[in-house]
Protein backbone atom coordinates (compact mmCIF):
# COMPACT_ATOMS: atom_id res chain seq x y z
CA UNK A 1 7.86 3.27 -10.51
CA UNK A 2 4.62 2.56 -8.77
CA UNK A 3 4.39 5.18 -5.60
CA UNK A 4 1.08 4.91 -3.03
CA UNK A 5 -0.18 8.77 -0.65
CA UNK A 6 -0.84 7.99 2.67
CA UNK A 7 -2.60 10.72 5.17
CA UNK A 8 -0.15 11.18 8.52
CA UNK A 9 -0.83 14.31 10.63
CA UNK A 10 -2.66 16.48 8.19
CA UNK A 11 0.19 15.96 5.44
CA UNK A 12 0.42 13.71 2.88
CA UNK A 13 3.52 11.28 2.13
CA UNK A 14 4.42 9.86 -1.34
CA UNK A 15 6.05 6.14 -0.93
CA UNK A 16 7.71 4.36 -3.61
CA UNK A 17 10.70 1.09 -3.68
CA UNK A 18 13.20 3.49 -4.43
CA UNK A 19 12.73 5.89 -2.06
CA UNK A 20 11.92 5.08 1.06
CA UNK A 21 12.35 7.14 4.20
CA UNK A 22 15.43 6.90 6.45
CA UNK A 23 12.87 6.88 9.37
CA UNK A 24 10.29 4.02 8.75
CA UNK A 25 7.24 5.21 8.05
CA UNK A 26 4.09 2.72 9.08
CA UNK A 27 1.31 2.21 7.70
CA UNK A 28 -1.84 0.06 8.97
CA UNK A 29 -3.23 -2.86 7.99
CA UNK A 30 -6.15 -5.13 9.08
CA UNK A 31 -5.30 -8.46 9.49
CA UNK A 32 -7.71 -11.28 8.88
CA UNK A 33 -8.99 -11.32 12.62
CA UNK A 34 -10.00 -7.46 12.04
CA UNK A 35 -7.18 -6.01 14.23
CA UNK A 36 -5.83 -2.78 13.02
CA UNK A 37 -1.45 -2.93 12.91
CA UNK A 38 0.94 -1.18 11.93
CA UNK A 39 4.01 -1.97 10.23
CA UNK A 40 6.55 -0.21 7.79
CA UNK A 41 6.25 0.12 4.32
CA UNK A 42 8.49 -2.13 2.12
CA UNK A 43 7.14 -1.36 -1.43
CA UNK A 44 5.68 -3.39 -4.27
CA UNK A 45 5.38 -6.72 -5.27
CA UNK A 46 3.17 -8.70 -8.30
CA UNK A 47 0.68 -10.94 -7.74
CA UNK A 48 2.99 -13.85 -9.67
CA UNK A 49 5.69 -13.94 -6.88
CA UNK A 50 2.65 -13.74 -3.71
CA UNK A 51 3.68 -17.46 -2.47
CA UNK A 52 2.57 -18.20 1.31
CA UNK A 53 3.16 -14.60 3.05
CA UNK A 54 0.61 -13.65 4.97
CA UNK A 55 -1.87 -11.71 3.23
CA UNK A 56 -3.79 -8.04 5.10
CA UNK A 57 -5.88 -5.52 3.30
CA UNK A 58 -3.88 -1.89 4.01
CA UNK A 59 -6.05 1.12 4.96
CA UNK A 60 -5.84 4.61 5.09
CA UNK A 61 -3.88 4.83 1.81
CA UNK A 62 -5.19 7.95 0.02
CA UNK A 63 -3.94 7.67 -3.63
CA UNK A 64 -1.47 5.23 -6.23
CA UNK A 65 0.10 6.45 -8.81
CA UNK A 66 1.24 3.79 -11.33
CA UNK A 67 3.99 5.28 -12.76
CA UNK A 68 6.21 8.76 -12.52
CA UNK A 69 6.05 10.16 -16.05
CA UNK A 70 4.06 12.77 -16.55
CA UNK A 71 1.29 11.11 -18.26
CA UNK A 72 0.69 9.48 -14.67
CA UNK A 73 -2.23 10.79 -12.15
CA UNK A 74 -3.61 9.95 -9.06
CA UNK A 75 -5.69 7.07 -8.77
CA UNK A 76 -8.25 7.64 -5.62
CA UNK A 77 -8.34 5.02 -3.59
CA UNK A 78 -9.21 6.53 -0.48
CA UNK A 79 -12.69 4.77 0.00
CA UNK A 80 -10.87 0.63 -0.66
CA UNK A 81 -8.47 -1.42 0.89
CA UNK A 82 -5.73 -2.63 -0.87
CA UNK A 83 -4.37 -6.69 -0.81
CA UNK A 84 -1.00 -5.97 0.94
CA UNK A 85 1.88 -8.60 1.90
CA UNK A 86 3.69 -9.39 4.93
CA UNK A 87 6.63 -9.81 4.20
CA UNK A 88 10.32 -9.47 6.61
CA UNK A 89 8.65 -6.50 8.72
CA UNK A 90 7.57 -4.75 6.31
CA UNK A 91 3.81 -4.24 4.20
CA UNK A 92 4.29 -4.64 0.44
CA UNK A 93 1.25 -3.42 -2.05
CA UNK A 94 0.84 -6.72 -4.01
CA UNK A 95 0.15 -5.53 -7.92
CA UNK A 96 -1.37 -7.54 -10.68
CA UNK A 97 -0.80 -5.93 -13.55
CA UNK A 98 0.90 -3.13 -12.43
CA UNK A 99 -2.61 -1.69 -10.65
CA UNK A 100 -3.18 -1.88 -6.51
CA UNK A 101 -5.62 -5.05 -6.07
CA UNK A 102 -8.87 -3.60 -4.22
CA UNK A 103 -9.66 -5.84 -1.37
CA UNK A 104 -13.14 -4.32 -0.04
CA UNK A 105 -14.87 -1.12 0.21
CA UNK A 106 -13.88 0.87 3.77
CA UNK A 107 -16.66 1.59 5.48
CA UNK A 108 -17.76 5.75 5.34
């Protein structure tokens, strides 16, 4: 299962599907006018079910990992953005082929 690190208060938090947090935890995103919101997280989705929700590149997301065996490590993606989905309330990571879709370089 696909899990992403995200940077909140000096600590980092691990996010996957499965096991989300009882308290929402939200993550920002810049939409396509270049404002900065925040939303929960909702998960994953692939690129082949991405129909007509409304598409923002997510920010300050540290790491993905794209599976949990222990073969799996940290990808860095701490300097990108990644192609996220609006979807119910909630940001989804959209995949393609199980790997985070890099939307642009953040700025240093």
């Amino acid at each position: 299962m696909p899990a992403i690190r995200y940077q909140l208060n000096r600590q980092y938090v691990v996010l996957e599907s499965n096991n989300l947090p009882t308290d929402p935890m939200l993550i920002p995103a810049f939409l396509k006018d270049g404002s900065l919101i925040y939303y929960p997280f909702g998960g994953f989705m692939t690129r082949q079910t991405l129909n007509h929700e409304q598409t923002v590149h997510l920010t300050d997301i540290n790491g993905f990992l794209s599976g949990t065996n222990i073969t799996s490590s940290w990808r860095d993606v701490s300097k990108e953005t990644l192609l996220g989905a609006f979807i119910k309330g909630a940001y989804f990571v959209v995949l393609n082929h199980g790997q985070p879709i890099i939307t642009s370089k953040r700025p240093h």
